[in-house]
C-alpha atoms as a PDB file:
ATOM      1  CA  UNK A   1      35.441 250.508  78.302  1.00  0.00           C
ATOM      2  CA  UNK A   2      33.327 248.695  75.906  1.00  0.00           C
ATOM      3  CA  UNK A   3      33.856 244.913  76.067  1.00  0.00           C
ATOM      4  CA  UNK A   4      31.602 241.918  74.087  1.00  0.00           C
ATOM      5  CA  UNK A   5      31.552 238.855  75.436  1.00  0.00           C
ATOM      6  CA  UNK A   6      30.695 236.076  72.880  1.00  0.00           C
ATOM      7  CA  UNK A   7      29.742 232.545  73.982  1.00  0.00           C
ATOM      8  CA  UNK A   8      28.003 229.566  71.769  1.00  0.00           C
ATOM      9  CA  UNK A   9      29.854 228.335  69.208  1.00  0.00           C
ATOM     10  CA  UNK A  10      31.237 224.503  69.115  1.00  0.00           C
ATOM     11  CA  UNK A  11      30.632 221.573  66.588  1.00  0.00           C
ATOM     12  CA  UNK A  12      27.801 220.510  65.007  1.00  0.00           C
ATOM     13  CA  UNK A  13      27.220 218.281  62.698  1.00  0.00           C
ATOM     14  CA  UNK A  14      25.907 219.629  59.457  1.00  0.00           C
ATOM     15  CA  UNK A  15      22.283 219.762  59.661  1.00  0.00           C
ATOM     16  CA  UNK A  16      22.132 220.928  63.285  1.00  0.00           C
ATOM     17  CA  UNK A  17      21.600 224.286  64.619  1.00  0.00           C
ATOM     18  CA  UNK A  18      23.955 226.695  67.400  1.00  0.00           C
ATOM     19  CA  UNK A  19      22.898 229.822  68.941  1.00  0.00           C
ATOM     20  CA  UNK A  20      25.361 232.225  69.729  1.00  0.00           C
ATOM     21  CA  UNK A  21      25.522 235.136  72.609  1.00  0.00           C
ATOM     22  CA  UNK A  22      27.174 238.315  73.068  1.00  0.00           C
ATOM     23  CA  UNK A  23      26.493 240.305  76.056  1.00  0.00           C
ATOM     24  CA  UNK A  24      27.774 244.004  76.619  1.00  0.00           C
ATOM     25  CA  UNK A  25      29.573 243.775  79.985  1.00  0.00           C
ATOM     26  CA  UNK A  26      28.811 247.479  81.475  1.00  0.00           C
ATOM     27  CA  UNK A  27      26.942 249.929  80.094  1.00  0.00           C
ATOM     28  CA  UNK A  28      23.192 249.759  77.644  1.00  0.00           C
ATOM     29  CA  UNK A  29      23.393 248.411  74.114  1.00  0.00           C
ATOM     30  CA  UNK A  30      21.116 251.364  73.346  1.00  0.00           C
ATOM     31  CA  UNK A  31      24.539 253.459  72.561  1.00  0.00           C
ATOM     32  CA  UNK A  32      25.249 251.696  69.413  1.00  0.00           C
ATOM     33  CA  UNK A  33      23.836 252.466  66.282  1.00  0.00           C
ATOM     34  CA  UNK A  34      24.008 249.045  65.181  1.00  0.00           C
ATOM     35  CA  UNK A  35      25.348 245.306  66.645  1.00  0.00           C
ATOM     36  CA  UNK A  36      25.955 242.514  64.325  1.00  0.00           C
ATOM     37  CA  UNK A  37      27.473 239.063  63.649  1.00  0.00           C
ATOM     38  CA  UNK A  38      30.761 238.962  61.269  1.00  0.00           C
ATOM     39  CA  UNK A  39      32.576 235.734  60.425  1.00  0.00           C
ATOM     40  CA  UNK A  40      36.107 234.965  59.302  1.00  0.00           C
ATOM     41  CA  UNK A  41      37.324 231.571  58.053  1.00  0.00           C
ATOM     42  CA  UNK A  42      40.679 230.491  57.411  1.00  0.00           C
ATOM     43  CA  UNK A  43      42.204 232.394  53.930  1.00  0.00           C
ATOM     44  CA  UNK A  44      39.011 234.220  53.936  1.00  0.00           C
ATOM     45  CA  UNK A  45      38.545 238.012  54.619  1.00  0.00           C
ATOM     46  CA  UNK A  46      36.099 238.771  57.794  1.00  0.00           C
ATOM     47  CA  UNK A  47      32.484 238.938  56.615  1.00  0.00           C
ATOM     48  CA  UNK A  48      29.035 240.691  57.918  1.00  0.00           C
ATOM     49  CA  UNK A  49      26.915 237.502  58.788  1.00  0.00           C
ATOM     50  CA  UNK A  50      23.733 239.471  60.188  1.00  0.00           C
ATOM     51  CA  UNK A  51      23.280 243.128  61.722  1.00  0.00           C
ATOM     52  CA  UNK A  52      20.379 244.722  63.529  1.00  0.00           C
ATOM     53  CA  UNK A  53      20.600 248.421  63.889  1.00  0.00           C
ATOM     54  CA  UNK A  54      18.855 250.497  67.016  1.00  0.00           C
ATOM     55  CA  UNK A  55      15.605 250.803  65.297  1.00  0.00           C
ATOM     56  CA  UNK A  56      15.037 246.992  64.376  1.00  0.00           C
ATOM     57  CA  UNK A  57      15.973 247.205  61.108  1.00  0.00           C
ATOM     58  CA  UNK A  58      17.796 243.997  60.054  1.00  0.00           C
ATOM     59  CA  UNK A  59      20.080 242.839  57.564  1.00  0.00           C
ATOM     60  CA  UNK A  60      21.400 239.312  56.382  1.00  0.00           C
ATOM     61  CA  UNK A  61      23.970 237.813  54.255  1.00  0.00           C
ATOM     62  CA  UNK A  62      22.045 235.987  51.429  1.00  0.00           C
ATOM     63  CA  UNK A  63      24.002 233.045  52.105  1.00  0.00           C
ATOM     64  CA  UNK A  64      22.431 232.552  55.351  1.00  0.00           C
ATOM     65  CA  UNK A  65      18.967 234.248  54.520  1.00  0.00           C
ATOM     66  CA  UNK A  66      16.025 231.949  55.794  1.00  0.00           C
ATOM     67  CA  UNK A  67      18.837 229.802  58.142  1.00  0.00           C
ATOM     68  CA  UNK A  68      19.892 232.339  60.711  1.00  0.00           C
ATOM     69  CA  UNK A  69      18.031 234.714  62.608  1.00  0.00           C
ATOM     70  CA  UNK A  70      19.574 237.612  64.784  1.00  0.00           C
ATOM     71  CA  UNK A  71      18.049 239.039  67.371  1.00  0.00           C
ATOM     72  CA  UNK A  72      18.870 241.940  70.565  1.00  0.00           C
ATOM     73  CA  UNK A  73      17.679 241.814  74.377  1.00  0.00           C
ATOM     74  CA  UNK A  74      17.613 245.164  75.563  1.00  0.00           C
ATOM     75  CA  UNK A  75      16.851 244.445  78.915  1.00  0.00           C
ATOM     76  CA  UNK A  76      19.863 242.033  79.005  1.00  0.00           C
ATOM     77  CA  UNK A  77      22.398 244.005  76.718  1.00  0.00           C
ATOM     78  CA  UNK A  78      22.622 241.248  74.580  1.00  0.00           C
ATOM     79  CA  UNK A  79      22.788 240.390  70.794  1.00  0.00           C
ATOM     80  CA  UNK A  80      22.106 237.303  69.470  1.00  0.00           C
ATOM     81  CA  UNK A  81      22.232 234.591  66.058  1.00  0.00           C
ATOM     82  CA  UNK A  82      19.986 231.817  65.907  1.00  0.00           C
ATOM     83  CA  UNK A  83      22.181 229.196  63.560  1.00  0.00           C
ATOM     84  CA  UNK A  84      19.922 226.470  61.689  1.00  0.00           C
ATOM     85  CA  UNK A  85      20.799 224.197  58.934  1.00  0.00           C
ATOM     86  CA  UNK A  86      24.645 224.582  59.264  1.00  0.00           C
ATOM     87  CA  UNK A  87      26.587 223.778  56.861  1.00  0.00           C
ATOM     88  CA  UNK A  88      30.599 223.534  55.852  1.00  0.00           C
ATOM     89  CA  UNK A  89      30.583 226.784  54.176  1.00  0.00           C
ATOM     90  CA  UNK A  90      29.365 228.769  58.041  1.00  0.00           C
ATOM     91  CA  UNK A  91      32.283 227.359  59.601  1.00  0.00           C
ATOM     92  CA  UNK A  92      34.480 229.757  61.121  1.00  0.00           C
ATOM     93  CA  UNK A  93      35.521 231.993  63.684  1.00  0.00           C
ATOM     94  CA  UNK A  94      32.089 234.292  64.175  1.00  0.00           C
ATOM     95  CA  UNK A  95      32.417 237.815  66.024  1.00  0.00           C
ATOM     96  CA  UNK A  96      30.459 239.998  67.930  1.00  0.00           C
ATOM     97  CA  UNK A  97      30.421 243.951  67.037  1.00  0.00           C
ATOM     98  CA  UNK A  98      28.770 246.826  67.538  1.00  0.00           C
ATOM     99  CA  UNK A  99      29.595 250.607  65.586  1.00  0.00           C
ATOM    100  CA  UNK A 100      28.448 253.410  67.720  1.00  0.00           C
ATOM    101  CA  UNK A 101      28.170 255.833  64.447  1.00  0.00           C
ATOM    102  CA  UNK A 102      28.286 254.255  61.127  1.00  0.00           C
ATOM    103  CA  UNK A 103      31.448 252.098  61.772  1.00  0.00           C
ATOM    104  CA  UNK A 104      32.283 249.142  63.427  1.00  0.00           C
ATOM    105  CA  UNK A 105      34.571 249.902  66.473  1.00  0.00           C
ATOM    106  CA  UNK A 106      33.970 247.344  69.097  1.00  0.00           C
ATOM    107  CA  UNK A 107      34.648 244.025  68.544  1.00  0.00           C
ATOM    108  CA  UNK A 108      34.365 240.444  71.043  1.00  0.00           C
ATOM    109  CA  UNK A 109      37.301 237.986  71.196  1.00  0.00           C
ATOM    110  CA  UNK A 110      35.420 235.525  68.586  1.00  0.00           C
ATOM    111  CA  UNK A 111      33.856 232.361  69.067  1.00  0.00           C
ATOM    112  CA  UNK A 112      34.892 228.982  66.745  1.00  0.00           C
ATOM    113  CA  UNK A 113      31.920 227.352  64.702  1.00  0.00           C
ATOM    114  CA  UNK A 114      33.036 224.226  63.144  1.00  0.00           C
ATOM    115  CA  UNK A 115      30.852 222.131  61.546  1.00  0.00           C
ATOM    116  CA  UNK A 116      31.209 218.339  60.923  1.00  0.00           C
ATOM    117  CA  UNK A 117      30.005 216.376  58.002  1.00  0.00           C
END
């Protein structure tokens, strides 16, 4: 069973910077095509954030291009999203996925990213 395990998120003041974590509890992240970081706030419809597929290639959100950086461990099944310069607009609930074709299937529980002025 495929289960991601986020951790990172908090408050911050706006300005400051959070690095998020989501590690693949059994098994190799090599089986997904692609992992990447979605966000949802409140009233607002989930969003991709940042993906990086199995061959490197990577792909922001222009609203966070040149702030946030994602990034994969292999060796430690992990995927994760450098956060710098947060602002207002990035808070929100950010998740973890990963689509093992072309679709996103596997999700983490979410962690909360609130941001303080």
């Amino acid at each position: 069973q495929v289960q991601l395990v986020e951790s990172g998120g908090g408050l911050v003041q706006a300005g400051g910077s959070l690095r998020l974590s989501c590690v693949l509890s059994s098994g190799n992240i090599f089986r997904f095509n692609a992992m990447g970081w979605y966000r949802q706030a409140p009233g607002k419809q989930r969003e991709l954030v940042a993906s990086i597929s199995s061959g490197g290639r990577i792909n922001y959100a222009d609203s966070v291009k040149g702030r946030f950086a994602i990034s994969r461990d292999n060796s430690k099944n992990a995927l994760y999203l450098q956060m710098n310069s947060l602002n207002a607009e990035d808070a929100a609930v950010y998740y973890c996925g990963a689509a093992a074709f072309s679709t996103y299937t596997y999700w983490g529980q979410g962690t909360q990213v609130t941001v303080s002025a």
